[in-house]
C-alpha atoms as a PDB file:
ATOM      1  CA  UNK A   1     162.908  58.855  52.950  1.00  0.00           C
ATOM      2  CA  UNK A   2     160.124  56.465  51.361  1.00  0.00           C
ATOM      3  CA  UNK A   3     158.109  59.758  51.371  1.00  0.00           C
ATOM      4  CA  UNK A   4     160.038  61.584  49.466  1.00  0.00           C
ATOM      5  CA  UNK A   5     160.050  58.913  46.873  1.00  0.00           C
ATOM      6  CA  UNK A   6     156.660  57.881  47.017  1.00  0.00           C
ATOM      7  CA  UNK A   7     156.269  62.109  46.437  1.00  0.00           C
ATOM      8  CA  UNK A   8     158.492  62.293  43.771  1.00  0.00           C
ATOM      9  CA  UNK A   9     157.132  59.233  41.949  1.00  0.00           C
ATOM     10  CA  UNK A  10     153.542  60.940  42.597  1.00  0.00           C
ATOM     11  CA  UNK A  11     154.105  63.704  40.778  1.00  0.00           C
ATOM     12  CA  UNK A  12     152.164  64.773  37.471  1.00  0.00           C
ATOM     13  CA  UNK A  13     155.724  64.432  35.627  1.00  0.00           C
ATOM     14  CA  UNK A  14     157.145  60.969  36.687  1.00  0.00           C
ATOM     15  CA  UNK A  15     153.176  60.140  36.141  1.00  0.00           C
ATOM     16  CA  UNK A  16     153.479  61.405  32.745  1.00  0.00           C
ATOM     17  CA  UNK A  17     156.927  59.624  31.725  1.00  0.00           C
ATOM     18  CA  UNK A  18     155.104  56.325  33.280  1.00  0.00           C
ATOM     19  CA  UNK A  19     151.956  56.630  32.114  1.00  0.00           C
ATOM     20  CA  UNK A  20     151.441  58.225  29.023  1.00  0.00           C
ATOM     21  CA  UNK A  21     150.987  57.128  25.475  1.00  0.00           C
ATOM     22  CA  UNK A  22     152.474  59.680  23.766  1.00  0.00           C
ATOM     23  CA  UNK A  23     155.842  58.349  22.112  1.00  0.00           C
ATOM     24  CA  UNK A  24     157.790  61.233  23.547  1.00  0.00           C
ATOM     25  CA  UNK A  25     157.206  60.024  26.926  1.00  0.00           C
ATOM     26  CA  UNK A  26     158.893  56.742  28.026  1.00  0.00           C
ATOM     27  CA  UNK A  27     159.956  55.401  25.098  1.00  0.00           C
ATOM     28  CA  UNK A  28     161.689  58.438  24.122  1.00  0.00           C
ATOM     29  CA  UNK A  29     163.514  59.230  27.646  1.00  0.00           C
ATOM     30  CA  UNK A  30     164.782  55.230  27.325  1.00  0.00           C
ATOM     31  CA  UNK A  31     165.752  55.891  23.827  1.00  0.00           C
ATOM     32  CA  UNK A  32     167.917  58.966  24.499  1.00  0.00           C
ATOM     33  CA  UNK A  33     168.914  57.351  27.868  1.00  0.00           C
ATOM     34  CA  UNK A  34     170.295  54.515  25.629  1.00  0.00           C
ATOM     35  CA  UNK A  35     172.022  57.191  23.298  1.00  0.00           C
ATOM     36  CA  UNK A  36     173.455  58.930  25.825  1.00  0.00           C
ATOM     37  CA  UNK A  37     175.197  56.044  26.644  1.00  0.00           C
ATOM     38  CA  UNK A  38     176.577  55.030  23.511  1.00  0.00           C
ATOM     39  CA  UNK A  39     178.179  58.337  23.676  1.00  0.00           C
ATOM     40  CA  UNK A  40     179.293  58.559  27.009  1.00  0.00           C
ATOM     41  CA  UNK A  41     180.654  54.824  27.299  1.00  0.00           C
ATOM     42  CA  UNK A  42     181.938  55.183  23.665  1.00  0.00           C
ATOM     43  CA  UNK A  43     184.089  58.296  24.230  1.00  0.00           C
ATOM     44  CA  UNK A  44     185.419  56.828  27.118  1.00  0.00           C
ATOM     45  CA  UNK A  45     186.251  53.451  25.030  1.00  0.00           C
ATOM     46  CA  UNK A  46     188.101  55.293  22.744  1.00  0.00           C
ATOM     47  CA  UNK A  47     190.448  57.637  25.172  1.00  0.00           C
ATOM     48  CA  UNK A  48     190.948  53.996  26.954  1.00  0.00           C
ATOM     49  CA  UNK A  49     192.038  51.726  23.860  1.00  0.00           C
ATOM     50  CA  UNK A  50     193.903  54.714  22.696  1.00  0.00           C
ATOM     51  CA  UNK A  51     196.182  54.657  26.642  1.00  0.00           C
ATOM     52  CA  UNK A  52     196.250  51.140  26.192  1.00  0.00           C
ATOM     53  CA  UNK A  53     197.889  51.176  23.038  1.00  0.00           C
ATOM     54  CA  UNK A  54     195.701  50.944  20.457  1.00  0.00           C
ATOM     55  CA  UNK A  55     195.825  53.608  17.676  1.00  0.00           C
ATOM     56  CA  UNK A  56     199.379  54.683  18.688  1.00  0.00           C
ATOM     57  CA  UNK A  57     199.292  56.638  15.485  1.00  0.00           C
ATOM     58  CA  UNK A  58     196.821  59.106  17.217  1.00  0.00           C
ATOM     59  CA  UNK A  59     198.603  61.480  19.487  1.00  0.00           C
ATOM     60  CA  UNK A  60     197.532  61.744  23.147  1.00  0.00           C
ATOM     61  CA  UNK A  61     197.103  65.355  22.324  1.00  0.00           C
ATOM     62  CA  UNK A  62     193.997  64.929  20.146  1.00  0.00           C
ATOM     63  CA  UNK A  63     192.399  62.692  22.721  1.00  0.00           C
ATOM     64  CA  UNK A  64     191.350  65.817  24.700  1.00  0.00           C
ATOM     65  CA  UNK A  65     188.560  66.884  22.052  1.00  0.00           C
ATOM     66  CA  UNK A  66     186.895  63.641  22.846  1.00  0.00           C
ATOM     67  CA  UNK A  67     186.276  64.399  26.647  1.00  0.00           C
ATOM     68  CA  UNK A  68     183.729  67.063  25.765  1.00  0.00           C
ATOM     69  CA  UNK A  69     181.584  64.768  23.231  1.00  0.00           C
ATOM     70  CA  UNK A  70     181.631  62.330  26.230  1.00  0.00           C
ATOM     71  CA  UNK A  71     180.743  65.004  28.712  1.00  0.00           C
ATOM     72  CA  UNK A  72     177.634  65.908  26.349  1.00  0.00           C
ATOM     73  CA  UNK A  73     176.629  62.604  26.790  1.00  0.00           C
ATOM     74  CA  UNK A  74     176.859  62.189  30.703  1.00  0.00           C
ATOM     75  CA  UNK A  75     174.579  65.440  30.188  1.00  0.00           C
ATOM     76  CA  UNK A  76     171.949  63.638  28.118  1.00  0.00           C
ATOM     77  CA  UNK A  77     172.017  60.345  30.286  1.00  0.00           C
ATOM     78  CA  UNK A  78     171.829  62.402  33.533  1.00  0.00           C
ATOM     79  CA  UNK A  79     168.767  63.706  32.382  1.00  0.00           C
ATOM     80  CA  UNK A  80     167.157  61.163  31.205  1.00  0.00           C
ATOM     81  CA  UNK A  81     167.992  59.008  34.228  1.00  0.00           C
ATOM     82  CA  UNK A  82     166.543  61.477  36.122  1.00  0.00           C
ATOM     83  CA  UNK A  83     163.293  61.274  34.665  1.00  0.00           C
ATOM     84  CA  UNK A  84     163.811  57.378  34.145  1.00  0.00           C
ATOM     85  CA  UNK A  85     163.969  57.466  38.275  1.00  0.00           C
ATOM     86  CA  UNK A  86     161.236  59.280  38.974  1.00  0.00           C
ATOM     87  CA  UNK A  87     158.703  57.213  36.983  1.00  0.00           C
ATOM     88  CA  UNK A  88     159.969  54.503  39.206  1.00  0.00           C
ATOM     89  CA  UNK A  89     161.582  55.774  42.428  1.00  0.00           C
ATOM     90  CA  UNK A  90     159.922  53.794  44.851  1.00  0.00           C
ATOM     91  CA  UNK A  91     161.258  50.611  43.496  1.00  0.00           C
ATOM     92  CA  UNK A  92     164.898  51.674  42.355  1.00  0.00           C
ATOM     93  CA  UNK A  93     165.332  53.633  45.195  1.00  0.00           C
ATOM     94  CA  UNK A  94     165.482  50.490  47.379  1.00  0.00           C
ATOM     95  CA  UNK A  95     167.417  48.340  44.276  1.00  0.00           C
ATOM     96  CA  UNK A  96     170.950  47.847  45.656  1.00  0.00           C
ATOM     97  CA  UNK A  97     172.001  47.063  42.072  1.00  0.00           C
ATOM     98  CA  UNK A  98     170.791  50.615  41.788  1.00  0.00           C
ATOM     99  CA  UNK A  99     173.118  51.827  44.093  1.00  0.00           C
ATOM    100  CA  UNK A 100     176.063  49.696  42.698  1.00  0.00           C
ATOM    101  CA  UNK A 101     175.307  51.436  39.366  1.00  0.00           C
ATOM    102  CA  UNK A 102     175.191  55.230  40.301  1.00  0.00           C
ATOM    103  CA  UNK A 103     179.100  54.401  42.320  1.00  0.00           C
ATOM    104  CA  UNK A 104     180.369  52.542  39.259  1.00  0.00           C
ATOM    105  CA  UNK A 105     179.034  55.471  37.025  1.00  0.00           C
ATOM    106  CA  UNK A 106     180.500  57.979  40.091  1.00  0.00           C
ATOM    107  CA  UNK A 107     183.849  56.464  39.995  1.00  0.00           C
ATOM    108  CA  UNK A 108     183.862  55.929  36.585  1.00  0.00           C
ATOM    109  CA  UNK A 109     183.569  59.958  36.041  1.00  0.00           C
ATOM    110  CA  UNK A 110     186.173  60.656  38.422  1.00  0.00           C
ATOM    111  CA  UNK A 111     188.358  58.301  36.372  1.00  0.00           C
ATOM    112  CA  UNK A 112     187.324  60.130  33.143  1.00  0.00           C
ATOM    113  CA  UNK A 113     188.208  63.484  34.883  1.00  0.00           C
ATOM    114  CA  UNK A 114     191.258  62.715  35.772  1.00  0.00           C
ATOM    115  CA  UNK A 115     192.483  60.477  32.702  1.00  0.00           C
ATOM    116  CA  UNK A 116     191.414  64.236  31.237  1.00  0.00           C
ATOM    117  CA  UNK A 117     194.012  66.308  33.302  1.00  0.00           C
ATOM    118  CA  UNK A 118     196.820  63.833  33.260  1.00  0.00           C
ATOM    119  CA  UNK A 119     196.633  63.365  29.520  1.00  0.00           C
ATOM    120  CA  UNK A 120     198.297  66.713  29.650  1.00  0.00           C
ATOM    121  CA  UNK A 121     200.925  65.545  32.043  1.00  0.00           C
ATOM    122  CA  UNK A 122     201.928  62.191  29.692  1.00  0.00           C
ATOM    123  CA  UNK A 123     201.263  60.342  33.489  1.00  0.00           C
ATOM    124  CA  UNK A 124     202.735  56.544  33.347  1.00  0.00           C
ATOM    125  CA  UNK A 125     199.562  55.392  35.635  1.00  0.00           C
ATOM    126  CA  UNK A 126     196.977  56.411  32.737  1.00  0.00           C
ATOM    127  CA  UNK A 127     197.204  52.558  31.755  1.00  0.00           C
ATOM    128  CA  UNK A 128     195.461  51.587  34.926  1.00  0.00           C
ATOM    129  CA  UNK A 129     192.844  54.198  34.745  1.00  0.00           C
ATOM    130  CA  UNK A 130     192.064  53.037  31.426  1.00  0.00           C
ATOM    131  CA  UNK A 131     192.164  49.620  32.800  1.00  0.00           C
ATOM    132  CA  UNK A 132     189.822  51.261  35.981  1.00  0.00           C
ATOM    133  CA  UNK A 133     187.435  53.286  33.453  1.00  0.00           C
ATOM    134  CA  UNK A 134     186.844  49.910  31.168  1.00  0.00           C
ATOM    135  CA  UNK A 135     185.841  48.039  34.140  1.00  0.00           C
ATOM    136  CA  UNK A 136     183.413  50.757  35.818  1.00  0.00           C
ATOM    137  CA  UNK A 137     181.862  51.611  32.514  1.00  0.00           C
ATOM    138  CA  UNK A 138     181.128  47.790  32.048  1.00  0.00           C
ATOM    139  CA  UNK A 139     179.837  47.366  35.774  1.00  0.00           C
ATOM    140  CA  UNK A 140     177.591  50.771  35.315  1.00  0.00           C
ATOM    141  CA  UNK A 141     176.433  48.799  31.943  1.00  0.00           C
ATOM    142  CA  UNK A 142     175.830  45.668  34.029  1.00  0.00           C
ATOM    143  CA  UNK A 143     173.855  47.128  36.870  1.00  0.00           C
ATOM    144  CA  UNK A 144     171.796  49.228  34.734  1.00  0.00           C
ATOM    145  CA  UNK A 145     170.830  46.236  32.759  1.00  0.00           C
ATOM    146  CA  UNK A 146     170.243  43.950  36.014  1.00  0.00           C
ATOM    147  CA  UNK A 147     167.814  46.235  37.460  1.00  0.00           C
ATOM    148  CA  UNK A 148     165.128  45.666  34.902  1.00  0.00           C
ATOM    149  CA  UNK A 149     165.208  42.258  36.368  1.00  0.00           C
ATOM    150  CA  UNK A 150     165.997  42.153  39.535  1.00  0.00           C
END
């Protein structure tokens, strides 16, 4: 497996999002990674405060025109992570905090995805996946955030 990341980090295009000075390399792919996020994290904010009981004067109903603004976002950090990995595979790909990132982020969609269908069924458990979502989205936040450190 250290192969395959050494390969992948190797390659002319992690080399080129690592290494070169051009501002649309790095600093660009962290900058969009970092918007992404915002977008992602902040639809999902909203749908939760909103289950929670915030904002009870907007209906449930118009909730589901946020999901995909916060799918466009996933889309944007996805690739951007991807690229963000690559430059660096070899190190994050042995990062537990890594790891405890990409199942917070995991879970966290399946939360979203579901919060999405069962906003059309008024379900009484969407309190506790709001609840669940919060938490994940923080702990992807977290983890994200720790490996530059650790």
């Amino acid at each position: 497996m250290t192969d395959l990341f050494t390969s992948i980090e190797g390659s002319t295009l992690a080399a080129w999002v690592r290494e070169s000075p051009s501002i649309w390399a790095y600093a660009t792919i962290l900058t969009l990674h970092t918007v992404g996020l915002a977008i992602v994290v902040g639809a999902n904010v909203v749908v939760d405060l909103r289950l929670l009981g915030w904002a009870t004067a907007i209906p449930l109903t118009a909730l589901r025109a946020v999901f995909p603004i916060m799918w466009a976002g996933f889309a944007i950090n996805f690739a951007t992570g991807v690229l963000l990995f690559m430059a660096d595979a070899t190190t994050k790909s042995v990062q537990t905090v890594f790891y405890v990132k990409l199942t917070c982020i995991t879970l966290a969609l399946i939360v979203a995805r579901t919060i999405s269908i069962r906003l059309r069924q008024q379900d009484d458990r969407l309190r506790a996946f709001a609840i669940a979502s919060l938490f994940l989205w923080a702990g992807a936040i977290v983890a994200g955030r720790l490996m530059a450190y650790l």
